[in-house]
Structures are given as structure tokens and as C-alpha cells.
Protein backbone atom coordinates (compact mmCIF):
# COMPACT_ATOMS: atom_id res chain seq x y z
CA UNK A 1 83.87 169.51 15.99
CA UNK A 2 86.55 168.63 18.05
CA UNK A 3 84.70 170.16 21.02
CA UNK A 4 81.86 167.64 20.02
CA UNK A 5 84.54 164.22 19.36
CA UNK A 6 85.96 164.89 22.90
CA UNK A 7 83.06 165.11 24.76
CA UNK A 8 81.83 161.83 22.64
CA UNK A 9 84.60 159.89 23.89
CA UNK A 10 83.81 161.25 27.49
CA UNK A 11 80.87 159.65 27.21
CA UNK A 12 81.55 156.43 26.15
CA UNK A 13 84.70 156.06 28.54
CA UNK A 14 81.41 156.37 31.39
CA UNK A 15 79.47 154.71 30.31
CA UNK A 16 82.32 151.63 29.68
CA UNK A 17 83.62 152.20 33.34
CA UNK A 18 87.05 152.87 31.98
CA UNK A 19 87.35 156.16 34.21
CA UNK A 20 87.86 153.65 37.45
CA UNK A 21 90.53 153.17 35.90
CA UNK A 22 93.80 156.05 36.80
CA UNK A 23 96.95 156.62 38.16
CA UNK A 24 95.34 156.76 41.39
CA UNK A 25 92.43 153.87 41.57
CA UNK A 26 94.34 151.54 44.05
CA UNK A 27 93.81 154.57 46.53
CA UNK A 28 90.33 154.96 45.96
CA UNK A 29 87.72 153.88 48.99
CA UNK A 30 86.02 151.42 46.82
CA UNK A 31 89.01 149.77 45.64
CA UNK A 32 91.05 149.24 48.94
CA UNK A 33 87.31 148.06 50.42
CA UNK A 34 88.13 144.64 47.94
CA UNK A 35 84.66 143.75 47.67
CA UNK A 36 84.06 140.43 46.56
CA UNK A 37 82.38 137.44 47.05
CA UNK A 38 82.76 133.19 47.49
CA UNK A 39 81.90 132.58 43.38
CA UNK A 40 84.43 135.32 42.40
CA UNK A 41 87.11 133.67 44.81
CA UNK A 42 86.63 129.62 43.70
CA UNK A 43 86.78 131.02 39.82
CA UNK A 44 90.45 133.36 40.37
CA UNK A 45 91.75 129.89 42.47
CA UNK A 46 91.35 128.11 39.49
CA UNK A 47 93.95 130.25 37.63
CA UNK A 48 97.22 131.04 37.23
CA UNK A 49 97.39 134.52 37.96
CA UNK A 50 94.40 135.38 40.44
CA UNK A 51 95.84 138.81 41.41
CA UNK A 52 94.95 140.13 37.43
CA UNK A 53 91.89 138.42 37.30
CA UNK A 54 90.42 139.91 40.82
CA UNK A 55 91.85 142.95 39.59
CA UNK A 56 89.52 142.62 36.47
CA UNK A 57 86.88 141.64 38.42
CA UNK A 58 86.58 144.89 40.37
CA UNK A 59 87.23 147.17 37.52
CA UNK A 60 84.22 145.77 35.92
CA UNK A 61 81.81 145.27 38.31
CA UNK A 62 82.71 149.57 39.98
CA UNK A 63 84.41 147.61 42.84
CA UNK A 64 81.63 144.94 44.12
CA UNK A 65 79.19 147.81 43.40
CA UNK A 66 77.49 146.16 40.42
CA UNK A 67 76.81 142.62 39.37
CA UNK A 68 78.21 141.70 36.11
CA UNK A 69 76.15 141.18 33.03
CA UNK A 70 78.06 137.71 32.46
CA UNK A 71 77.64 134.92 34.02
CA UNK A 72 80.79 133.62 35.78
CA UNK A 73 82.58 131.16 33.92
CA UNK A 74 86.24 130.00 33.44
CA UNK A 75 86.27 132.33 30.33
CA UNK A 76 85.12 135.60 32.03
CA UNK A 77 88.71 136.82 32.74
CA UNK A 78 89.90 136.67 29.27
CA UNK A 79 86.65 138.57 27.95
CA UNK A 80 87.27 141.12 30.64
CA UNK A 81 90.83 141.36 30.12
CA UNK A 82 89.98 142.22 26.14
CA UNK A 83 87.79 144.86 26.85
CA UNK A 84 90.35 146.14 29.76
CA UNK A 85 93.81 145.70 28.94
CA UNK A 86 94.76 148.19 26.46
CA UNK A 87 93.44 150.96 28.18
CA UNK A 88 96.40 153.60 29.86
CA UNK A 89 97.28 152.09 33.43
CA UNK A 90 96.09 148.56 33.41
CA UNK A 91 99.86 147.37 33.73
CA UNK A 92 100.35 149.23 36.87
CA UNK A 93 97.34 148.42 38.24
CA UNK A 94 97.25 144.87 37.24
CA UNK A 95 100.99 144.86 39.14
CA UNK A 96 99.36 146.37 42.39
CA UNK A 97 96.49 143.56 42.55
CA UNK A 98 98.92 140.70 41.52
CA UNK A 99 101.15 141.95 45.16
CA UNK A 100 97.95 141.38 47.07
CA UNK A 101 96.86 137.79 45.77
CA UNK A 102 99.87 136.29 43.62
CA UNK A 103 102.13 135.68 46.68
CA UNK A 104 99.37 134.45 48.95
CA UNK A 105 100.35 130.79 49.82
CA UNK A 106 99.33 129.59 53.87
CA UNK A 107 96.39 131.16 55.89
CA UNK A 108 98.69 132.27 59.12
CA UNK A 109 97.07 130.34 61.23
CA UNK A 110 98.07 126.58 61.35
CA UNK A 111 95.88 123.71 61.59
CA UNK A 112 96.54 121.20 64.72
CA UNK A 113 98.12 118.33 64.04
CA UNK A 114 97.56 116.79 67.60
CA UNK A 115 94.53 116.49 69.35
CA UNK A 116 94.03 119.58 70.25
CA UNK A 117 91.04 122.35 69.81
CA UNK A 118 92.65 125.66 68.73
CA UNK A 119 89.64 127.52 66.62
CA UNK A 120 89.74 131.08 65.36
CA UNK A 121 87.12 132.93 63.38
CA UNK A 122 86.84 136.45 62.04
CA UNK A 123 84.99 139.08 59.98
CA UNK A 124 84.66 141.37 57.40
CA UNK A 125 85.79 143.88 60.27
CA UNK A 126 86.74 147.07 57.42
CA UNK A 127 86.68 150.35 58.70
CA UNK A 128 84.82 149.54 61.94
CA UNK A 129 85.30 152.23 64.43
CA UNK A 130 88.14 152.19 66.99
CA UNK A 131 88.86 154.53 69.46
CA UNK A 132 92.18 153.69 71.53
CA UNK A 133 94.33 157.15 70.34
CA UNK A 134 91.16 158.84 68.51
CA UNK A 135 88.52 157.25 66.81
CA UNK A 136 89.50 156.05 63.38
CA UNK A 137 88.46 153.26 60.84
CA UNK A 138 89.80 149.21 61.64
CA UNK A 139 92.74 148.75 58.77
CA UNK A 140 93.02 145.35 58.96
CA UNK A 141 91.27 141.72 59.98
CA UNK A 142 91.37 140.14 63.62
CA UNK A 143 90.89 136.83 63.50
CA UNK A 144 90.29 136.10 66.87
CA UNK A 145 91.20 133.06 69.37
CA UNK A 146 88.45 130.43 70.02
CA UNK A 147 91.23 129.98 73.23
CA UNK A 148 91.53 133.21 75.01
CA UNK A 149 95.50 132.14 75.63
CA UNK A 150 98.42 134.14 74.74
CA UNK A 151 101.56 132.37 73.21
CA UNK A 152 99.11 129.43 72.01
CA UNK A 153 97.99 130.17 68.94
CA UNK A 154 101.02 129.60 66.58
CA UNK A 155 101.41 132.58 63.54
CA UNK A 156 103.47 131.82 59.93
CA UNK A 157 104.06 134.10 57.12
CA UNK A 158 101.34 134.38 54.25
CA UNK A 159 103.87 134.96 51.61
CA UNK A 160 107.51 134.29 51.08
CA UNK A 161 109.14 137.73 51.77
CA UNK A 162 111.63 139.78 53.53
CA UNK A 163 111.15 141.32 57.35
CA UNK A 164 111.08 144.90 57.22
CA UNK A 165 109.74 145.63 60.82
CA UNK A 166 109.78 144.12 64.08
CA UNK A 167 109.52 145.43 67.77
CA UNK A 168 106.32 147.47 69.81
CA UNK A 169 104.57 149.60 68.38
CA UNK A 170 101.49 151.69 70.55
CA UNK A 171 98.76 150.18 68.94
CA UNK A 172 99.74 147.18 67.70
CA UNK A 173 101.93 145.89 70.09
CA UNK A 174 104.71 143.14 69.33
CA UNK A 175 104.19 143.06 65.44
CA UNK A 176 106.18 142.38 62.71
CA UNK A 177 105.96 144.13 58.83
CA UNK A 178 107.07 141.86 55.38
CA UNK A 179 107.09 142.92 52.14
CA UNK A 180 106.37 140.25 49.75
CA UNK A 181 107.98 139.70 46.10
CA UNK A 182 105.29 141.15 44.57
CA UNK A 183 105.89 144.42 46.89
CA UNK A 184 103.15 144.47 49.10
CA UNK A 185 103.46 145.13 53.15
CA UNK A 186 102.17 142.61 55.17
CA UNK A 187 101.70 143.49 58.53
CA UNK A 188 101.23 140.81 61.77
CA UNK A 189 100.33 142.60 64.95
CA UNK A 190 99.28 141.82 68.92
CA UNK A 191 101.73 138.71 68.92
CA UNK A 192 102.69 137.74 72.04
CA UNK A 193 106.39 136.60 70.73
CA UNK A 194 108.89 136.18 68.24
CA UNK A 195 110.13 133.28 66.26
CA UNK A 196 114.26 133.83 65.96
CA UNK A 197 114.12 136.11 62.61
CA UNK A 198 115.39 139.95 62.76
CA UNK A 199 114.84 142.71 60.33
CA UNK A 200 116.24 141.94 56.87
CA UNK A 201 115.99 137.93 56.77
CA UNK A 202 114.30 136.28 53.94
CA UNK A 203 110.91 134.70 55.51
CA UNK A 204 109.42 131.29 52.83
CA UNK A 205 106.06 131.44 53.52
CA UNK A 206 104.78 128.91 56.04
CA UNK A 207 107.84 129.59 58.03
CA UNK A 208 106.87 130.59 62.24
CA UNK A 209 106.48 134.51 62.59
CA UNK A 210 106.17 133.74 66.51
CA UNK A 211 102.43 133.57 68.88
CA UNK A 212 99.10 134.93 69.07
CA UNK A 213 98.93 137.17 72.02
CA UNK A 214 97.17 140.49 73.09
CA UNK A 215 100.03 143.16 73.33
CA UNK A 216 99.23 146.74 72.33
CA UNK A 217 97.50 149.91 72.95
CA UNK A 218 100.08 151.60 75.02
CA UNK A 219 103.04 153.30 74.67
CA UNK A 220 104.65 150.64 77.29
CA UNK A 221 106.51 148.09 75.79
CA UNK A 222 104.82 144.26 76.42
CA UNK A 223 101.56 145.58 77.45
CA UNK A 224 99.17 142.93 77.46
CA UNK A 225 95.73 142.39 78.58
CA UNK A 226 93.76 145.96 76.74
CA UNK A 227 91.90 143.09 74.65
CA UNK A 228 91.10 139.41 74.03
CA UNK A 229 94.06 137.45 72.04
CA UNK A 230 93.79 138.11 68.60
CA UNK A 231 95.88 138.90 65.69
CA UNK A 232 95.52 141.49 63.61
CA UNK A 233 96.47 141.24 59.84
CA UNK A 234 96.86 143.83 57.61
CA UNK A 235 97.91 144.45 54.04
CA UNK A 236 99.66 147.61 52.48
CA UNK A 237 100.42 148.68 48.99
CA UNK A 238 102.75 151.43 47.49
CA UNK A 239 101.54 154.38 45.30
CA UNK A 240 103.97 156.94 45.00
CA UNK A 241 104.75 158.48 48.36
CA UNK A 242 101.60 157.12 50.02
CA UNK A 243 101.34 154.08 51.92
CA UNK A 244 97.69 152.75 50.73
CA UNK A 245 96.08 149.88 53.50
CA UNK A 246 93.48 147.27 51.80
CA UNK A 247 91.14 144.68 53.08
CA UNK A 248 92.93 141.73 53.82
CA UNK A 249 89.43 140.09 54.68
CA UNK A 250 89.22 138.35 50.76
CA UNK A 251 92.45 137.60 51.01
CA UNK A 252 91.97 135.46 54.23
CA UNK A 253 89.11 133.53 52.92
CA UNK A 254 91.25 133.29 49.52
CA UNK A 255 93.52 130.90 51.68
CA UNK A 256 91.19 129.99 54.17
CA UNK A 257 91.57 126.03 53.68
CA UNK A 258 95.05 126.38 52.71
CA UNK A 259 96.79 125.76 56.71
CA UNK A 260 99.79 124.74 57.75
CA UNK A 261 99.64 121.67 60.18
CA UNK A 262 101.57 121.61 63.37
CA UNK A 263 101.34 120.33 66.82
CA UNK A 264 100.34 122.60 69.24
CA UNK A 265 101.08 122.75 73.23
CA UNK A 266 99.00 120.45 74.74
């Protein structure tokens, strides 16, 4: 009988979904892919804690997989969050989502003030194929220069944080590594140069990181000129031992229309 009552509640745990959710989802393929969409997005901005909701969101729908039974509405989260939040590991979980989107404040790159034309644009570039060192899968988002100009394009922090990295590294050049209050890694690489902040200073978000530039793929320090200018953003959680990259590409378009204005060289 209890042979029969445990394989019962097998069931019904797949056929709810609730076995996406573990100690290890956040390093799962599906989850660190972040697939979501514009209607998903302009709902979570509407609330006060975006990073649980988002979080929801992809538990329920297998990651982007499926489309939800629901229509979208403002009270979607709280249903979801009733059918998800007693369950074993929704707190951690819940903490890991809230690093990516809860301290997300300025898109990092700033609007012109001046009269000047400085556009970027980027994709959903996740896991494209790169091959400088050995093919592997593209951890991050370029969003590239409309102005093929290093040292133009000004960069400032996403988040309020503190600097754990700065100086070369092979492939991505002059880059720089804070870790947010929430505890999540994010990662600003190919600049071209450095505002005046060292390892270990508190960074507000908005403040100047330093300039767009091209710098990278060799082991020479201030290599430029192996690509167009671009920078490369990336975002890293922490499970354990494991350092676990996600798409920052939702993220971007999260605080897409959220820019900084400054004036930029003429």
C-alpha cells in the first residue's frame, strides 16, 4: 500500500510540474536559457518583487516551454505563488531569481543627452557558437555599437554592487566582475577603459564602469581590433561550488527604456 501511495504522489508531483523544482533547477539548461517573452516582462515591471514573480513564471510554464493555461493578468503571480510556494526549495530558488531581476535598475548603456547618434542593438545571442580557444556556447549578450568607435560608447553599472574583478582577461579583454546585493555576478567585458574604481569599492548603479571598446581574445594585454566594438554582458549565479552563467538577454530588455542620460564626445 505504501508502494502504491508513493508512486501516487509521483504522479501527481508530474503531472503538477513540481519536479522542476530541486536543489539543483537554477543549473538546469532550461532554466539558465530564461525564456520569456514582452507580456511576461510589462506584467513582473508592474510589481514589487519581479525576480519571484519571473521565477514563478518559469516554474509554471517548464521554463518558456509551455504556454500557461491562464491568461496573464495582474493576479497571475499570486495564483501561481499558491500553488508553488510551499513546496521544498521555493525559498532558495525564489532568492536565486530575485539576484537576477530585483537589483536591476539602468540598462548600461546611456542615452545621449547632446546631439549626438550613439545606437546599439543586440540579440537573443544564447549559446551561439564561438570558437576563439575551442568552440563553445556564447554566455552572455553583445550589444553591439551602431558607431564602430572604441572609448565612445560610455558603460554604467546595472545594479548597485561591489567590484570583485577588474584587469585582462584572454577572452574578454579589459572587463570588470560585480556582485550585486542580491548576490549575483555581473560581468562587463571588451571595454576599452576604466572609470577610477578598483577591486572592492562599492559601485550605485548608474555610476561609469569606463568605455565600449573591442579588447580581447589574446593572451596580450590591450589587444584590440579581433572584433567590432561591442560589450559583452553577462550574468552569474552561485549554487554551491559551481558558478552557474544565465541569459542576461531578458534582463536587458527588462531595462531596456530605463537609460541613463549623458553627453557624449562630440
Amino acid at each position: 500500500m505504501c508502494l502504491f501511495l508513493s508512486i501516487g504522489i509521483h504522479k501527481l508531483q508530474e503531472t503538477g510540474g513540481f519536479l522542476r523544482l530541486n536543489e539543483n533547477t537554477i543549473t538546469k539548461d532550461a532554466f539558465r536559457r530564461q525564456k520569456l517573452n514582452e507580456e511576461i516582462l510589462s506584467c513582473a515591471r508592474d510589481t514589487k518583487d519581479p525576480g519571484k514573480n519571473l521565477g514563478l513564471y518559469l516554474l509554471e510554464t517548464n521554463f518558456g516551454g509551455k504556454t500557461l493555461k491562464n491568461p496573464i493578468d495582474p493576479g497571475i503571480f499570486q495564483r501561481l505563488e499558491n500553488k508553488w510556494a510551499r513546496r521544498e526549495y521555493f525559498d532558495d530558488y525564489t532568492a536565486q531569481c530575485r539576484s537576477i531581476w530585483n537589483d536591476l535598475v539602468y540598462f548600461p548603456v546611456p542615452e545621449p543627452s547632446n546631439n549626438v547618434s550613439a545606437g546599439v542593438s543586440y540579440v537573443d545571442s544564447w549559446m551561439f557558437e564561438r570558437n576563439y580557444g575551442g568552440k563553445r556556447g556564447h554566455e552572455g549578450t553583445d550589444i553591439m555599437a551602431n558607431k564602430n568607435q572604441r572609448g565612445f560608447y560610455p558603460i554604467v553599472s546595472m545594479t548597485d554592487g561591489v567590484v570583485r574583478h577588474k584587469g585582462w582577461l584572454e577572452q574578454g579583454g579589459w572587463r570588470l566582475g560585480i556582485v550585486s546585493p542580491g548576490g549575483a555576478y555581473f560581468y562587463y567585458a571588451h571595454m576599452d577603459s576604466y572609470a577610477d574604481i578598483e577591486v572592492g569599492d562599492t559601485i550605485k548603479a548608474g555610476d561609469l564602469l569606463g568605455y565600449m571598446g573591442d579588447t580581447g581574445y589574446s593572451t596580450v594585454e590591450g589587444t584590440t581590433g579581433n572584433f567590432p566594438v561591442h560589450l559583452h554582458v553577462g550574468i552569474y549565479l552561485f549554487h554551491k561550488e559551481e558558478e552557474v552563467s544565465v541569459n542576461p538577454y531578458w534582463a536587458l530588455r527588462y531595462i531596456e527604456n530605463q537609460k541613463i542620460k549623458c553627453a557624449y564626445s562630440q
